[in-house]
Every structure is written in structure tokens, then in C-alpha cells.
C-alpha atoms as a PDB file:
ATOM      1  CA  UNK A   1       0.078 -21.000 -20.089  1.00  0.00           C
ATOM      2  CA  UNK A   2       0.262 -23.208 -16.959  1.00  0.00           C
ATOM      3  CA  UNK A   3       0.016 -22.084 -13.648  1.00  0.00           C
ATOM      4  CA  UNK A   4       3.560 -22.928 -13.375  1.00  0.00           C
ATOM      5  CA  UNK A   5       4.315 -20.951 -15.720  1.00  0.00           C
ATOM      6  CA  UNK A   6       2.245 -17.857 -14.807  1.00  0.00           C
ATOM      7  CA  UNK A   7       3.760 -18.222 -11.333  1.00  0.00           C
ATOM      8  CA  UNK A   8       6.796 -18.029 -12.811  1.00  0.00           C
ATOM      9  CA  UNK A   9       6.157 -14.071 -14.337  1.00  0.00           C
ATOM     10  CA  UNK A  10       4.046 -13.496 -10.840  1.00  0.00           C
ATOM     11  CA  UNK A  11       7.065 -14.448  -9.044  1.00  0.00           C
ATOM     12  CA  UNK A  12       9.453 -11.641 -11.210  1.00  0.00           C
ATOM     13  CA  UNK A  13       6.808  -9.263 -11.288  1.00  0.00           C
ATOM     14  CA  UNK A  14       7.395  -6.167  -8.886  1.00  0.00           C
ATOM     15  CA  UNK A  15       4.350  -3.242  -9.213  1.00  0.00           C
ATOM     16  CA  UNK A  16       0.869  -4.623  -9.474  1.00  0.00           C
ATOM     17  CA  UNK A  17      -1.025  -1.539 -10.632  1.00  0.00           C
ATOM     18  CA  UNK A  18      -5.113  -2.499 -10.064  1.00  0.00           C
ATOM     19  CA  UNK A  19      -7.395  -0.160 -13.028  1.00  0.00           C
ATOM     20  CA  UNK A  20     -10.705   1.047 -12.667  1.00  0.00           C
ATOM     21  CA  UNK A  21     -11.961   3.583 -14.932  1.00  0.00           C
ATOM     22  CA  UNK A  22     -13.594   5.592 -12.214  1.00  0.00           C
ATOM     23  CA  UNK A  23     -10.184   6.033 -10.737  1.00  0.00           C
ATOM     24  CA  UNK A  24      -8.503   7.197 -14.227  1.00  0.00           C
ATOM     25  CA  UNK A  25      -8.747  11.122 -13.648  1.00  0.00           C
ATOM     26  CA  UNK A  26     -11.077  10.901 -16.364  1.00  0.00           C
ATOM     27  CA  UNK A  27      -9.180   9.020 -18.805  1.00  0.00           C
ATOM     28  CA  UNK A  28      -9.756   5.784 -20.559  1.00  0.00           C
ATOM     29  CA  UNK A  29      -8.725   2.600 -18.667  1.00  0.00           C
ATOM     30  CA  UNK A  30      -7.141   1.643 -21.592  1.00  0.00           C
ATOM     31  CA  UNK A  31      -4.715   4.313 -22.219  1.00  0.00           C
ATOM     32  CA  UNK A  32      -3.727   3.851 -18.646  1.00  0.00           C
ATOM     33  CA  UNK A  33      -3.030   0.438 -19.191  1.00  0.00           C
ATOM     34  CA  UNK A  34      -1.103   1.482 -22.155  1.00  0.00           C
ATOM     35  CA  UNK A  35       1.195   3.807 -20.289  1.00  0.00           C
ATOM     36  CA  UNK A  36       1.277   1.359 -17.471  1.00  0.00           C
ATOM     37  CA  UNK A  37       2.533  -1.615 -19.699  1.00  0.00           C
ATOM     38  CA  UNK A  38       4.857   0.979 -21.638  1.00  0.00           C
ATOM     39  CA  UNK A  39       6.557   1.824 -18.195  1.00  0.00           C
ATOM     40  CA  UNK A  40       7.658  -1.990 -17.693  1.00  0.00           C
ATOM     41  CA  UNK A  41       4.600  -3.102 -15.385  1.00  0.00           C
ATOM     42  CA  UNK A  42       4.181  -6.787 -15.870  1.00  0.00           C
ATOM     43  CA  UNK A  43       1.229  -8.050 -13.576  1.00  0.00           C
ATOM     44  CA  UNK A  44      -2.185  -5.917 -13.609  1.00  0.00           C
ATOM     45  CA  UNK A  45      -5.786  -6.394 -12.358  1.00  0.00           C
ATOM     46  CA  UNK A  46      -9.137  -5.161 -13.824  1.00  0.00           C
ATOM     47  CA  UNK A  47     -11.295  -4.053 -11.457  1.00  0.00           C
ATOM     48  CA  UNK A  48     -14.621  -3.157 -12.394  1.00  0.00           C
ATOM     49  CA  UNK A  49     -17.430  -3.700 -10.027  1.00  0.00           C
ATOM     50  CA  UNK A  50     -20.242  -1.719 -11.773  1.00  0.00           C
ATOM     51  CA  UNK A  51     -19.991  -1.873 -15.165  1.00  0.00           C
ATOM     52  CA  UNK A  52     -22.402  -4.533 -17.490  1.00  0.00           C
ATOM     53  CA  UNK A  53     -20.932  -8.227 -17.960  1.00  0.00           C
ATOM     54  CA  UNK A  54     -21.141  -7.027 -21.748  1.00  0.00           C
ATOM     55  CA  UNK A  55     -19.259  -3.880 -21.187  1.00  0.00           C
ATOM     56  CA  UNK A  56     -16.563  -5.747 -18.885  1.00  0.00           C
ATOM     57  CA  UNK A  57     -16.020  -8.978 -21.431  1.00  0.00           C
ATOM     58  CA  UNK A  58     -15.271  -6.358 -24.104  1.00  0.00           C
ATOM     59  CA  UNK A  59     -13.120  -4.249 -21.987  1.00  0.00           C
ATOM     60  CA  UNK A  60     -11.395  -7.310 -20.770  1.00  0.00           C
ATOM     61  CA  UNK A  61     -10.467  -9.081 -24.604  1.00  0.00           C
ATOM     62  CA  UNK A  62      -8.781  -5.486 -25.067  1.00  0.00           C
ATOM     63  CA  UNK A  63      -6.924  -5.556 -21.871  1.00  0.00           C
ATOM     64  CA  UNK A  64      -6.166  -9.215 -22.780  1.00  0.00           C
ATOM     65  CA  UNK A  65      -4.823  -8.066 -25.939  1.00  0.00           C
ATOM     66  CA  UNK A  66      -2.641  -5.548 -24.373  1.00  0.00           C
ATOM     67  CA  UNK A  67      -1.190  -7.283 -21.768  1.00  0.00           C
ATOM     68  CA  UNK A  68      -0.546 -10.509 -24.357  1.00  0.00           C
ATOM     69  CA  UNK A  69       1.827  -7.982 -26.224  1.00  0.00           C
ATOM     70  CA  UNK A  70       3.811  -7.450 -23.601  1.00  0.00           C
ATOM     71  CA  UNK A  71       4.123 -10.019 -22.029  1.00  0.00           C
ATOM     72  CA  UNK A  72       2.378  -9.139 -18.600  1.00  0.00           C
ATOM     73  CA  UNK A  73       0.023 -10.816 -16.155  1.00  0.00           C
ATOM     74  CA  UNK A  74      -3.932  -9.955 -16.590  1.00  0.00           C
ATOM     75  CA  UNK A  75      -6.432 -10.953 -13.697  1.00  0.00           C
ATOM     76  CA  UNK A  76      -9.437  -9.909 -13.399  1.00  0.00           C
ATOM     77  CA  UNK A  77     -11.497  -9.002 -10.202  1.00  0.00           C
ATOM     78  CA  UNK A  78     -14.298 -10.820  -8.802  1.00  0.00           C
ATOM     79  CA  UNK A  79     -15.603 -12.594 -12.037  1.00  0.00           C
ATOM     80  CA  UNK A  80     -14.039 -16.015 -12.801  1.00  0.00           C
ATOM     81  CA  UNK A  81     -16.726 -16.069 -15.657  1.00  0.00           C
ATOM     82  CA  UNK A  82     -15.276 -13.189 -17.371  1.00  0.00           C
ATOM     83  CA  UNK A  83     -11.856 -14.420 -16.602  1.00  0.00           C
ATOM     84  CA  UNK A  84     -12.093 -17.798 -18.433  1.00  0.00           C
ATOM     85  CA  UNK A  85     -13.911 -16.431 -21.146  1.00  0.00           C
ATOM     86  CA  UNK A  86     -11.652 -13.619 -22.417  1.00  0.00           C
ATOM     87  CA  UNK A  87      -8.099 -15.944 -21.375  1.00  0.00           C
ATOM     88  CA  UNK A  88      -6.902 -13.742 -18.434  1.00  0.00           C
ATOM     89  CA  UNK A  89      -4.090 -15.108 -16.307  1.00  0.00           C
ATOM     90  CA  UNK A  90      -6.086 -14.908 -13.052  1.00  0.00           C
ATOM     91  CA  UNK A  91      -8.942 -13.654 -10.987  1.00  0.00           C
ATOM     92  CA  UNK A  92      -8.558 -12.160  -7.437  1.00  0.00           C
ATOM     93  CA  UNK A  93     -10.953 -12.586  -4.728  1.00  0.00           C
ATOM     94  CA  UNK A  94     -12.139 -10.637  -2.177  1.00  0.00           C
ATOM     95  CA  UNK A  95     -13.373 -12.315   1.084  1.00  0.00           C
ATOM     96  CA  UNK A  96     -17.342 -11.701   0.041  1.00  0.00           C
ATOM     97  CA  UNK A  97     -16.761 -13.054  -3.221  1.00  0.00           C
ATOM     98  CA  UNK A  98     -16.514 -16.311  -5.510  1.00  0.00           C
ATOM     99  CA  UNK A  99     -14.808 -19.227  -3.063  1.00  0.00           C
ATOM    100  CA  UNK A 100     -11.339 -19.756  -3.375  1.00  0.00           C
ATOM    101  CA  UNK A 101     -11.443 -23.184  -3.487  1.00  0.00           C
ATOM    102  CA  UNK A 102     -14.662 -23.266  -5.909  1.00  0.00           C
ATOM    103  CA  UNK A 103     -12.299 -20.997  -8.106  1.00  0.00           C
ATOM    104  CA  UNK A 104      -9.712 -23.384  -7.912  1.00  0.00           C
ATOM    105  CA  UNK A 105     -11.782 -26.301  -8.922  1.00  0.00           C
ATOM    106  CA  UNK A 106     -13.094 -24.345 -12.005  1.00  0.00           C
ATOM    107  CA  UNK A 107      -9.590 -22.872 -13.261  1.00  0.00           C
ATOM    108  CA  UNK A 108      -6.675 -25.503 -12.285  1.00  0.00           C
ATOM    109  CA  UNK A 109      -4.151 -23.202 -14.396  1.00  0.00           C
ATOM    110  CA  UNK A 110      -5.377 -20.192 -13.622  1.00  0.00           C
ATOM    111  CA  UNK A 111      -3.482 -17.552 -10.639  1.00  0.00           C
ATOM    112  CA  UNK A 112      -5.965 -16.860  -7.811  1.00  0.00           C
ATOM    113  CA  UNK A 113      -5.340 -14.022  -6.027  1.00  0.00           C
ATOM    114  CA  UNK A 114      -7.679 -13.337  -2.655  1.00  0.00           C
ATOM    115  CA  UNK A 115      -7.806 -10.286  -0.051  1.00  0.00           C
ATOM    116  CA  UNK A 116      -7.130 -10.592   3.195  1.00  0.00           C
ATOM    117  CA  UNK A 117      -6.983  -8.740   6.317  1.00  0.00           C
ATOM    118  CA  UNK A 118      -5.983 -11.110   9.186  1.00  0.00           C
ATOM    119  CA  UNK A 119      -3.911 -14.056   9.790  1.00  0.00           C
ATOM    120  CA  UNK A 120      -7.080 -15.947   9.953  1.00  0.00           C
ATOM    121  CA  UNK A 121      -8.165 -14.879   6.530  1.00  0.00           C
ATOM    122  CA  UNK A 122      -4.662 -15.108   5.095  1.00  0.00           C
ATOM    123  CA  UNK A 123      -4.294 -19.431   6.238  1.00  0.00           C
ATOM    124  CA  UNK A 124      -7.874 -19.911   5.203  1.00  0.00           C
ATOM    125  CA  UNK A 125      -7.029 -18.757   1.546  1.00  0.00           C
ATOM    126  CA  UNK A 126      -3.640 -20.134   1.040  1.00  0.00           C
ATOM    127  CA  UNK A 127      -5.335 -23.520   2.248  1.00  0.00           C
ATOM    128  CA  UNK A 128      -7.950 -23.016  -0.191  1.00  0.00           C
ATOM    129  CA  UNK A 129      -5.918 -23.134  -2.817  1.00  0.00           C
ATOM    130  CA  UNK A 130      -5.130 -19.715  -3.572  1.00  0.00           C
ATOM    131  CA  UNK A 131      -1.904 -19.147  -5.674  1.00  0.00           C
ATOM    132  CA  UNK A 132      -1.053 -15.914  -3.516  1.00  0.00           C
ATOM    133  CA  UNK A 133      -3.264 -13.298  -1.094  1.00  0.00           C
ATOM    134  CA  UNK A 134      -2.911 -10.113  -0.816  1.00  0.00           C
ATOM    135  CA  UNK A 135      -2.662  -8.308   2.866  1.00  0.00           C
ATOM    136  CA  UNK A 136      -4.297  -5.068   3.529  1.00  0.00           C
ATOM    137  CA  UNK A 137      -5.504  -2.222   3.377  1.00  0.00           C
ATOM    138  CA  UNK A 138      -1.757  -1.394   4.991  1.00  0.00           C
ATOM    139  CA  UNK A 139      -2.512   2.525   4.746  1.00  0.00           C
ATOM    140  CA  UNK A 140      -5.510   4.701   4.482  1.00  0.00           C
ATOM    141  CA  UNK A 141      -7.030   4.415   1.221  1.00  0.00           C
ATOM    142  CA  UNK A 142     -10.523   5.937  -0.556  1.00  0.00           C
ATOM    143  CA  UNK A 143     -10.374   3.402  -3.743  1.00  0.00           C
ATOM    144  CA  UNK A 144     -12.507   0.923  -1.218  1.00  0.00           C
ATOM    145  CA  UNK A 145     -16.083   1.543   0.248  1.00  0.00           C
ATOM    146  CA  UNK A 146     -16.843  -0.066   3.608  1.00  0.00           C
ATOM    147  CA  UNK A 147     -13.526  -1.627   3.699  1.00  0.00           C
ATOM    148  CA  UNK A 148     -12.131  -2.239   6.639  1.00  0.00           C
ATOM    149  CA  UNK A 149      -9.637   0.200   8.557  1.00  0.00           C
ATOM    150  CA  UNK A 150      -6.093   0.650   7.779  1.00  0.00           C
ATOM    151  CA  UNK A 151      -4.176  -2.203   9.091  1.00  0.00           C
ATOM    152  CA  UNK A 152      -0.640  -0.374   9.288  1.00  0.00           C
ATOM    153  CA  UNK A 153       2.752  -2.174   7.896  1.00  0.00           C
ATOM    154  CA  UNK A 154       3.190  -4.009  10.968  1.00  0.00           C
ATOM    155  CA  UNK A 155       0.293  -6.699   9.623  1.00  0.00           C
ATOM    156  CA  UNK A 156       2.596  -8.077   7.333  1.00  0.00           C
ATOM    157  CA  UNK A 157       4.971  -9.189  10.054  1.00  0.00           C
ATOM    158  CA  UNK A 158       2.062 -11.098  11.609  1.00  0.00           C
ATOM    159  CA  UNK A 159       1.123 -12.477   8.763  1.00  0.00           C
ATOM    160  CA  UNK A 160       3.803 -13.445   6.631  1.00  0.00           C
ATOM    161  CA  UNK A 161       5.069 -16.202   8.709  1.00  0.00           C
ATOM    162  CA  UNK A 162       2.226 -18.545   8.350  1.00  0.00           C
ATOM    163  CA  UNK A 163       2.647 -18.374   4.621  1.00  0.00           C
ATOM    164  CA  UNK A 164       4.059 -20.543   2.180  1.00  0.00           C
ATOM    165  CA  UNK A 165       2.292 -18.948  -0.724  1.00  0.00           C
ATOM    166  CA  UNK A 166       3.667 -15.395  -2.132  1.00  0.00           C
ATOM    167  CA  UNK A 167       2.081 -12.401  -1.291  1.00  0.00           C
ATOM    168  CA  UNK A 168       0.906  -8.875  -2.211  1.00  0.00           C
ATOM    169  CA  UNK A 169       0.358  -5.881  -0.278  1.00  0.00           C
ATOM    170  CA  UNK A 170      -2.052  -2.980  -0.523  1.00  0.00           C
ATOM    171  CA  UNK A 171      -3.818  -0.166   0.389  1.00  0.00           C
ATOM    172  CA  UNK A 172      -2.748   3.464  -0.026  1.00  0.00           C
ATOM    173  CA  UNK A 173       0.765   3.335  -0.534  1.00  0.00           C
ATOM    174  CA  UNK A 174       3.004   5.756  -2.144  1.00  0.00           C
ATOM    175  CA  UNK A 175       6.230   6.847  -3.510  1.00  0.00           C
ATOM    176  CA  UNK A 176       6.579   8.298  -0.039  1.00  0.00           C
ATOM    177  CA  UNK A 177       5.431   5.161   2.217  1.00  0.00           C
ATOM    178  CA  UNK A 178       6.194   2.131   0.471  1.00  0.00           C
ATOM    179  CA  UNK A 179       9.730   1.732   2.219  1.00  0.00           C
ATOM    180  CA  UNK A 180       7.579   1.058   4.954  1.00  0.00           C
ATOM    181  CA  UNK A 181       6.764  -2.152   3.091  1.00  0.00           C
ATOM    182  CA  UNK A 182       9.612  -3.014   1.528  1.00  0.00           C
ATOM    183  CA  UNK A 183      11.403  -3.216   4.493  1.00  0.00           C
ATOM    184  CA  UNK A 184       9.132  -6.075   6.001  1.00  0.00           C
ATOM    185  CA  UNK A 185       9.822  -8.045   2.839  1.00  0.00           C
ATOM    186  CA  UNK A 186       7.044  -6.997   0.406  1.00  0.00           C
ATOM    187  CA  UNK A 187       8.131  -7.709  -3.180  1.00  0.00           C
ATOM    188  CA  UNK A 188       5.190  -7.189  -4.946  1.00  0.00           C
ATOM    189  CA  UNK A 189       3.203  -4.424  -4.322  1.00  0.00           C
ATOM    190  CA  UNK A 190      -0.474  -3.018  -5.468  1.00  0.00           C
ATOM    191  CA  UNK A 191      -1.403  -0.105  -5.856  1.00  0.00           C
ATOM    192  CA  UNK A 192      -4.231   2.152  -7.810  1.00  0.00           C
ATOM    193  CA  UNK A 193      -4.360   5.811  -7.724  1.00  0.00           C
ATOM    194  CA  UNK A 194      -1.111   6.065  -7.208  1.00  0.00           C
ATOM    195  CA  UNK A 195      -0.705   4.993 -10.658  1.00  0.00           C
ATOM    196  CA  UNK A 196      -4.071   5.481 -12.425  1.00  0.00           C
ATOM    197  CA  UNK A 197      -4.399   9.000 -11.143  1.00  0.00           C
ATOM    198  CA  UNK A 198      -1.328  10.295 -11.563  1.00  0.00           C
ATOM    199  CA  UNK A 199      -0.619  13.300 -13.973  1.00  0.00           C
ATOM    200  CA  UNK A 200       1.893  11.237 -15.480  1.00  0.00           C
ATOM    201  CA  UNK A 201       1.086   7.440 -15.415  1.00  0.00           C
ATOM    202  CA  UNK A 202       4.312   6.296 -16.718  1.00  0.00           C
ATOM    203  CA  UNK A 203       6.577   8.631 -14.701  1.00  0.00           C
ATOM    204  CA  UNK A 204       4.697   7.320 -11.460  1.00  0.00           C
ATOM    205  CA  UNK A 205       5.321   3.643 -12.193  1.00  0.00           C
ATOM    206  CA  UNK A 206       8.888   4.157 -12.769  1.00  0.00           C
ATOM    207  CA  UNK A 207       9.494   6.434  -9.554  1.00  0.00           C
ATOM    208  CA  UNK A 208       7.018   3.035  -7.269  1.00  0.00           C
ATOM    209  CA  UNK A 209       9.533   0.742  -8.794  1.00  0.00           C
ATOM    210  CA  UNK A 210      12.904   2.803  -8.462  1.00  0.00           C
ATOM    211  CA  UNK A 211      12.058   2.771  -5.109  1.00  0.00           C
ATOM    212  CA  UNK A 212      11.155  -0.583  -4.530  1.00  0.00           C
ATOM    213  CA  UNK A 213      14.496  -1.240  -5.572  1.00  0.00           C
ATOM    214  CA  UNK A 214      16.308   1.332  -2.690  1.00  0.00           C
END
């Protein structure tokens, strides 16, 4: 696909549920993904920091795989190598990582995300060439170590005028919080253990996106 064209399904896509098999309750990333997809998520991210470039590229084909049948959105954190190589959709980038703009130069057609915590961070990226940022960590959240402190949903309203690129938000948000950023405008919205933690991994995506929608 183009970029175009993958901006296109980023654009429509509403939950943006982030796997990592340490935050699975156990379970295998890929039946997550499986229930996730099943549930009518369309845009996910593989985040693995950890685990062998082997053991990630194979991992990666099968979420490629997945993803391919239903039509959704696959990027992949961090490694642009691993990206290219197994045909994901994207790569997202967090401010320590891979340049944006390096990234950009390497994959023309290819969504880059990048994570961002200020107003600063968030006009450096989107004039880097980055297809969208994400702003957070908006609430409290243990999926991160030594990230920086919970921003609170009033970061998006400092932010989001100096965009002209879409955006994501993130960072411990819930079923029971994420009015808080629908309300300032957020239409796509990440999230991990709320999902890939959950008892029921289906039932959770459908009750984050029936309430997206109040």
C-alpha cells in the first residue's frame, strides 16, 4: 500500500491496542491479537523491546499475517529494520529512538508514528516527517519504565493546536477515563493493558470503543 492509502485506514481507525507479551496475563501475544482483530480493532502496534531480532521478525510475519486478513494496520515499535523486512504498515518512535526524519528517508510509504510529551516534542516530529505522534502518558500508567510523569488530559489542549498531522493519545486510560479524552477531540486512542490484560480481550475492546462513541 501507499502511505496514502494507509493514512486512509489510520484515519478510520478508532482503538489502537499496543501488544507485548509480558503484558498478556500470561497468554500468547498472538491469541490476543486474535481476539483483538476479532473484536473489530483495525490499527495495532508490536511492542517488544527485549526479545531477539530472530524471535521478533518471526513474531512479526505472524502478526503481519494476521492483521493482512483483516484488513488492519500493523506497526511495529522501535525497529524500522524489522518493519521493512516483514511488510508492516508502520513503525512508531519513541523520542530516544531511530530519527524521525532518518525513518522517513528509509520508508517513504511507510506510517511513522513518534511519542511525545510536549508541544516542543510534538512540532519537532510532525516537522520531521512523522505521519502522526502520539501525546502522553495522559494518565498514570506501569506498561512504561522511567517514563515520564502523567501529563493529565489537559496536554492535549496544548498541544493539538500546533498540529496539522493526526494524533494519538496514551497512557493509562480506561473504560472509566477515556471520556476525559474524547472530549478534547481524541479520535484515536492507545491503549495496552486495558486490552491485553483483560479477562476478556474481546469484551474490553468493544466496551473502549462503545464508549468512544458516547
Amino acid at each position: 500500500m501507499t502511505l496514502k492509502e494507509r493514512m486512509a485506514l489510520f484515519e478510520s481507525a478508532d482503538l489502537y491496542v499496543v501488544i507485548t507479551q509480558a503484558f498478556c496475563a500470561g497468554r500468547p501475544a498472538v491469541e490476543i491479537l486474535v481476539s483483538v482483530l476479532e473484536a473489530g480493532v483495525r490499527m495495532v502496534q508490536l511492542r517488544e523491546k527485549d526479545m531477539n531480532d530472530r524471535a521478533l521478525y518471526d513474531l512479526s510475519l505472524r502478526f503481519r499475517e494476521l492483521t493482512n486478513r483483516h484488513n488492519a494496520l500493523l506497526l511495529i515499535n522501535d525497529r524500522i529494520d524489522i518493519a521493512l523486512a516483514t511488510g508492516a504498515d508502520g513503525v512508531h518512535l519513541g523520542q530516544e529512538d531511530f530519527p524521525v526524519d532518518a525513518a522517513r528517508s528509509l520508508a517513504p510509504e511507510m506510517i511513522i508514528g513518534c511519542s511525545t510529551h510536549s508541544v516542543s516534542e510534538a512540532v519537532s516530529a510532525q516537522g520531521a516527517g512523522a505521519s502522526y505522534v502520539n501525546i502522553g502518558p495522559i494518565f498514570s500508567t506501569q506498561t512504561k519504565s522511567g517514563t515520564v510523569p502523567a501529563l493529565g488530559p489537559g496536554v492535549i489542549d496544548a498541544v493539538k493546536p500546533h498540529l496539522a498531522i493526526p494524533w494519538t493519545v496514551m497512557g493509562g486510560i480506561k473504560v472509566s477515563n477515556i471520556a476525559q479524552v474524547v472530549k478534547r477531540g481524541a479520535r484515536r486512542v492507545a491503549v495496552v493493558t486495558a486490552v491485553t490484560a483483560a479477562d476478556d480481550v474481546s469484551a474490553a475492546c468493544v466496551a473502549l470503543r462503545n464508549a468512544m462513541k458516547k
